[in-house]
Protein backbone atom coordinates (compact mmCIF):
# COMPACT_ATOMS: atom_id res chain seq x y z
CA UNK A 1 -16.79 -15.44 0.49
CA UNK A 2 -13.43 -17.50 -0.32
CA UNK A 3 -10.71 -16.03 -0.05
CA UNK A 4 -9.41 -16.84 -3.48
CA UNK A 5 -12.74 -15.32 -4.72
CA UNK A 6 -12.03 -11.80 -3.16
CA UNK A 7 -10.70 -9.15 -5.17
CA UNK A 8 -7.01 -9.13 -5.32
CA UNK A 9 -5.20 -5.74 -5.64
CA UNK A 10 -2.82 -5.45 -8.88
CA UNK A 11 -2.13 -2.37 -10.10
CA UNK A 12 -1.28 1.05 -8.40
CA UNK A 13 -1.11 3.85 -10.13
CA UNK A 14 1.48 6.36 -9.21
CA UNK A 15 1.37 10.51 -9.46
CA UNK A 16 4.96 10.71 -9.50
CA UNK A 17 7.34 10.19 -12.83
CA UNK A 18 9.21 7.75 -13.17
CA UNK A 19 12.70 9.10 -12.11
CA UNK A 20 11.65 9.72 -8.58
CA UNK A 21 11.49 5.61 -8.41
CA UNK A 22 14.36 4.48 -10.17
CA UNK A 23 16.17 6.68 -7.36
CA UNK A 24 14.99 4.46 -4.19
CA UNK A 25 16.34 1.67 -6.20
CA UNK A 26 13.11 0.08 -8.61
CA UNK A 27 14.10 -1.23 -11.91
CA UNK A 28 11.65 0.92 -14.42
CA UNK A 29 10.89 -0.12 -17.71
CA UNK A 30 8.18 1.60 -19.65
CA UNK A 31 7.21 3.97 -17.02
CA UNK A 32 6.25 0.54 -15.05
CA UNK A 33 7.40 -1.34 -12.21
CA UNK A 34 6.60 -4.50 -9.98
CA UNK A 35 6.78 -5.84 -6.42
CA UNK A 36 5.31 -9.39 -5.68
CA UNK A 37 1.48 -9.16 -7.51
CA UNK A 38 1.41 -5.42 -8.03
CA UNK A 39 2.24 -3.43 -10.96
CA UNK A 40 2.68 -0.14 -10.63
CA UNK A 41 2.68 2.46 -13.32
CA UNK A 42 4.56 6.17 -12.68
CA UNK A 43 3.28 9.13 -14.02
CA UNK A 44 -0.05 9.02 -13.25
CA UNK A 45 -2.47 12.65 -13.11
CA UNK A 46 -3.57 11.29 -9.63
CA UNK A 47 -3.06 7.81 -7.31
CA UNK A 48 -5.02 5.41 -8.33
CA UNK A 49 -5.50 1.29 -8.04
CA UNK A 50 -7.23 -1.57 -9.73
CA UNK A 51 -8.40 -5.23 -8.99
CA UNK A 52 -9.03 -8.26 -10.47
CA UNK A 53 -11.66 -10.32 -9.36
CA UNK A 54 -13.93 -7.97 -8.10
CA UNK A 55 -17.75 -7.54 -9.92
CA UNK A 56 -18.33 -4.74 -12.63
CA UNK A 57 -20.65 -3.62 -10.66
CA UNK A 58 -18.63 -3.35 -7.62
CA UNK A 59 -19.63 0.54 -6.24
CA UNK A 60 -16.46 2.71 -6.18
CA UNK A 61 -15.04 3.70 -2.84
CA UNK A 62 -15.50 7.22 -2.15
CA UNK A 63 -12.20 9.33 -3.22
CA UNK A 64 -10.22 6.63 -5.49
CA UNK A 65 -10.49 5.96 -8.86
CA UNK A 66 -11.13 2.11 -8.93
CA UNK A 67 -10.63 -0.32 -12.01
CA UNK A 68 -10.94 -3.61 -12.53
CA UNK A 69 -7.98 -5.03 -14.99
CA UNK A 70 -9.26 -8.20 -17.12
CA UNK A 71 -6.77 -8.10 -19.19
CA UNK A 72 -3.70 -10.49 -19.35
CA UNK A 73 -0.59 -8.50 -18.84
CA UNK A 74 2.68 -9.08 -20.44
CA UNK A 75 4.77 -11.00 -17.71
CA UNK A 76 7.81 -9.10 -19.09
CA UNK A 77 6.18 -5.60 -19.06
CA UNK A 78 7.32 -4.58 -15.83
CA UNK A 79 10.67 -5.43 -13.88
CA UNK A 80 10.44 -7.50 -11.33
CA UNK A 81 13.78 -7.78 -9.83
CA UNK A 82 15.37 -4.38 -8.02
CA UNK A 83 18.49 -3.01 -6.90
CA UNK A 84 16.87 -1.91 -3.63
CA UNK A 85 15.78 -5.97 -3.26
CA UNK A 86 11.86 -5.05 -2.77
CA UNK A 87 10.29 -8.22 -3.16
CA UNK A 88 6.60 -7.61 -1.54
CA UNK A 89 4.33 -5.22 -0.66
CA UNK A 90 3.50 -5.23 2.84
CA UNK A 91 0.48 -2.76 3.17
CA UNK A 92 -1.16 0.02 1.11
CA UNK A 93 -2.42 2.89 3.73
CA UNK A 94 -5.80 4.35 2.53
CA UNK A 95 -6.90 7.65 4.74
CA UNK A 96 -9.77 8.10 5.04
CA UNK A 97 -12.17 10.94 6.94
CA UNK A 98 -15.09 8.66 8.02
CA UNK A 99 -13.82 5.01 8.66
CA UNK A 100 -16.87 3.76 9.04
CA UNK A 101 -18.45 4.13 6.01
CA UNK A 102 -15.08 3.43 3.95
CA UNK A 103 -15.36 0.55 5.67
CA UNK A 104 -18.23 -0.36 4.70
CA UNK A 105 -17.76 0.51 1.04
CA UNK A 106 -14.59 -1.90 0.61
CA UNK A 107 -16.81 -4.70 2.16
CA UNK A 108 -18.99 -3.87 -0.36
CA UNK A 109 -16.66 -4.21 -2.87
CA UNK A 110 -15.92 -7.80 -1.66
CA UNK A 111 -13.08 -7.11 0.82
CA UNK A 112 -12.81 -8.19 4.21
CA UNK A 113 -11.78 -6.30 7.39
CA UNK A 114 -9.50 -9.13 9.56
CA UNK A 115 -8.85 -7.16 12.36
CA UNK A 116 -8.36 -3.22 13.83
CA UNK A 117 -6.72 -0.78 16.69
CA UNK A 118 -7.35 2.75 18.29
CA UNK A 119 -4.01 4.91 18.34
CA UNK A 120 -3.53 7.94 20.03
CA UNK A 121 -5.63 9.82 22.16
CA UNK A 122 -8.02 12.61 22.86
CA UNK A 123 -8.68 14.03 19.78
CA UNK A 124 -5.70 12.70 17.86
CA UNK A 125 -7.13 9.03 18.40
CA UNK A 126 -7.16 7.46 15.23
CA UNK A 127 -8.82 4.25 13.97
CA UNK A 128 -6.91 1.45 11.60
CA UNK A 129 -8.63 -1.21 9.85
CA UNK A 130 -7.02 -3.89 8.53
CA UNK A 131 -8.25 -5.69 4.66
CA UNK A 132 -6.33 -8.58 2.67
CA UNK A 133 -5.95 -8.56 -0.44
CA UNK A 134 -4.27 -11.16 -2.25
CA UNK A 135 -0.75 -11.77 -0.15
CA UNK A 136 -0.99 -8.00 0.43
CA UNK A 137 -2.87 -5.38 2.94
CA UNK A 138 -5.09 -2.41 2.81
CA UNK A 139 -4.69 -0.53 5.98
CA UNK A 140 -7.74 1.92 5.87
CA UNK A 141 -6.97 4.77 8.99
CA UNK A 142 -8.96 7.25 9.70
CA UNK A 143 -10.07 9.46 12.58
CA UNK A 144 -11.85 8.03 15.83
CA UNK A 145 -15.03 10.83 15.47
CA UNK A 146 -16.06 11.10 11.58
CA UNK A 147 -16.43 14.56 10.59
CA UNK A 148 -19.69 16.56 11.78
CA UNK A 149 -20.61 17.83 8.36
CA UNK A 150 -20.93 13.85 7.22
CA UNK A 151 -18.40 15.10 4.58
CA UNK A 152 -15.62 12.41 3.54
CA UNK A 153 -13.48 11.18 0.78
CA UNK A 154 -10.87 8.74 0.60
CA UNK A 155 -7.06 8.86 -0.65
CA UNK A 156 -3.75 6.23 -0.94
CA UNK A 157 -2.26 7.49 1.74
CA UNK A 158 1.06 5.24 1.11
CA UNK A 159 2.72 2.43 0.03
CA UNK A 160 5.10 0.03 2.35
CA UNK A 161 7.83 -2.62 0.70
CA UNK A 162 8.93 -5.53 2.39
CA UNK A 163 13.13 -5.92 1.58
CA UNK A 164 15.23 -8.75 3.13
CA UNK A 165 17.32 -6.22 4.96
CA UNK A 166 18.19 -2.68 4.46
CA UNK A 167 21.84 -3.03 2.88
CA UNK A 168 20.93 -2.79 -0.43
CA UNK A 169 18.36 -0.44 0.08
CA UNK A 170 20.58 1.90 1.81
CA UNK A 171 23.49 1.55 -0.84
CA UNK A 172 20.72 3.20 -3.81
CA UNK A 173 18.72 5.50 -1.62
CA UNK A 174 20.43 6.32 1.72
CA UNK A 175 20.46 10.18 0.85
CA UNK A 176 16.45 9.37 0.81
CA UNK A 177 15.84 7.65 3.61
CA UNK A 178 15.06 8.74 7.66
CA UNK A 179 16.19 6.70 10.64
CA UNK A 180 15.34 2.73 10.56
CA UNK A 181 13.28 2.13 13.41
CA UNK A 182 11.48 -0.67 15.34
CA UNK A 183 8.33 -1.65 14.08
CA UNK A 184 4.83 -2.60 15.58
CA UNK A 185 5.25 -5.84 14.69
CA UNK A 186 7.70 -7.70 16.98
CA UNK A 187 11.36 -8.59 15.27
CA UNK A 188 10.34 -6.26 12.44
CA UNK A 189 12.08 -2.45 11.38
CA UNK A 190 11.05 -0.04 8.98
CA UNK A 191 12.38 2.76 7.56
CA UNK A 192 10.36 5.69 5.43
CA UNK A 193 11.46 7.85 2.45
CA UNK A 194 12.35 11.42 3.27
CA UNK A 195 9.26 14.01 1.85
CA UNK A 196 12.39 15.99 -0.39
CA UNK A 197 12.14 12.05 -2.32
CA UNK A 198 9.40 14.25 -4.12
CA UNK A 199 6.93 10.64 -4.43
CA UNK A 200 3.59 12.04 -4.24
CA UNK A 201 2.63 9.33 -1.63
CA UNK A 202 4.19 8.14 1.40
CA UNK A 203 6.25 5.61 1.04
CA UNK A 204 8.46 3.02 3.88
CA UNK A 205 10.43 0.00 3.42
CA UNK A 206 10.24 -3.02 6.40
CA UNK A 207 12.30 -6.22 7.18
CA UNK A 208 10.21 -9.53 6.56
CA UNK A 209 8.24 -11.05 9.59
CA UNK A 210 9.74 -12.91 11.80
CA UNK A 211 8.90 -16.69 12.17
CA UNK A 212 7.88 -17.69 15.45
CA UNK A 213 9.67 -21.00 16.98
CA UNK A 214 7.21 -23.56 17.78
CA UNK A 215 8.64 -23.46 21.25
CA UNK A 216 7.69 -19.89 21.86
């Protein structure tokens, strides 16, 4: 499958109001928001997130309410410029309690996994999966052993922003944020939102990648 042809996430649904946002530094009108190609609506009864492109009669994946949005949207419905500089998302986290067969549910939907790691060990190992969709990812994570009972459901997990740097960021919602750190990705940091930020998800901002010099 192309992949201009695969579905392309762009809209997340949010459990938290819209308050809780505007205080990490998002410009909110109407209850909505937006960061590069994703919308994303505050208030909602439960996380959710829909696609465009994908087939009516794509099967759901197991946990999250799934939606596919046809409908033009208003390009001046939701903000798209923000005090805290978000510009991107970098990577929705989806947790999951059987990887495999979340997997294999978002490849049926029509998205691709493009790579994957083992973290930790014993029996804190955990699995990550790795799914593009549209400039964004889905990072699906899960345990390394599914659950005995062959019970398992899916969540959003989180959300990650990609901001130039962390000045502005820090001038709206330093009373929010935890201790910027190095990330996994060389020449990159990230930062999360303390739990007290009340978001219903979890939620980090990182600094852009880092172009590689042709002589490297």
């Amino acid at each position: 499958m192309e992949e201009s042809s695969r579905p392309r996430l762009t809209d997340l649904m949010l459990p938290s109001g819209p308050d809780a946002w505007a205080a990490l530094g998002f410009a909110i009108r109407d209850d909505c928001f937006k960061v590069g190609a994703i919308t994303f609506t505050a208030g909602s009864a439960e996380c959710r997130w829909a696609f465009d492109g994908c087939s009516p009669a794509a099967p759901l994946i197991t946990g999250i309410s799934t939606a596919s949005l046809r409908v033009p949207r208003d390009p001046q419905a939701a903000p798209t410029a923000h005090p805290n500089q978000a510009f991107k998302v970098d990577h929705v986290v989806v947790a999951t309690e059987d990887v495999a067969r979340t997997r294999v549910e978002l490849e049926v939907f029509g998205l691709e996994a493009r790579g994957g790691r083992s973290v930790g060990e014993g029996s804190e190992q955990r699995t990550q999966l790795f799914f593009w969709t549209g400039d964004s990812l889905i990072e699906l994570v899960g345990p390394a052993r599914a659950r005995d009972d062959g019970e398992y459901e899916a969540r959003i997990w989180g959300v990650t922003f990609v901001v130039p740097d962390f000045r502005s960021l820090d001038s709206v919602a330093g009373q929010l944020l935890g201790e910027v750190s190095e990330a996994i990705q060389s020449g990159r940091q990230i930062v999360t939102v303390r739990r007290d930020a009340a978001l219903g998800l979890a939620v980090a901002f990182m600094t852009p990648h880092v172009k590689q010099s042709s002589s490297e």
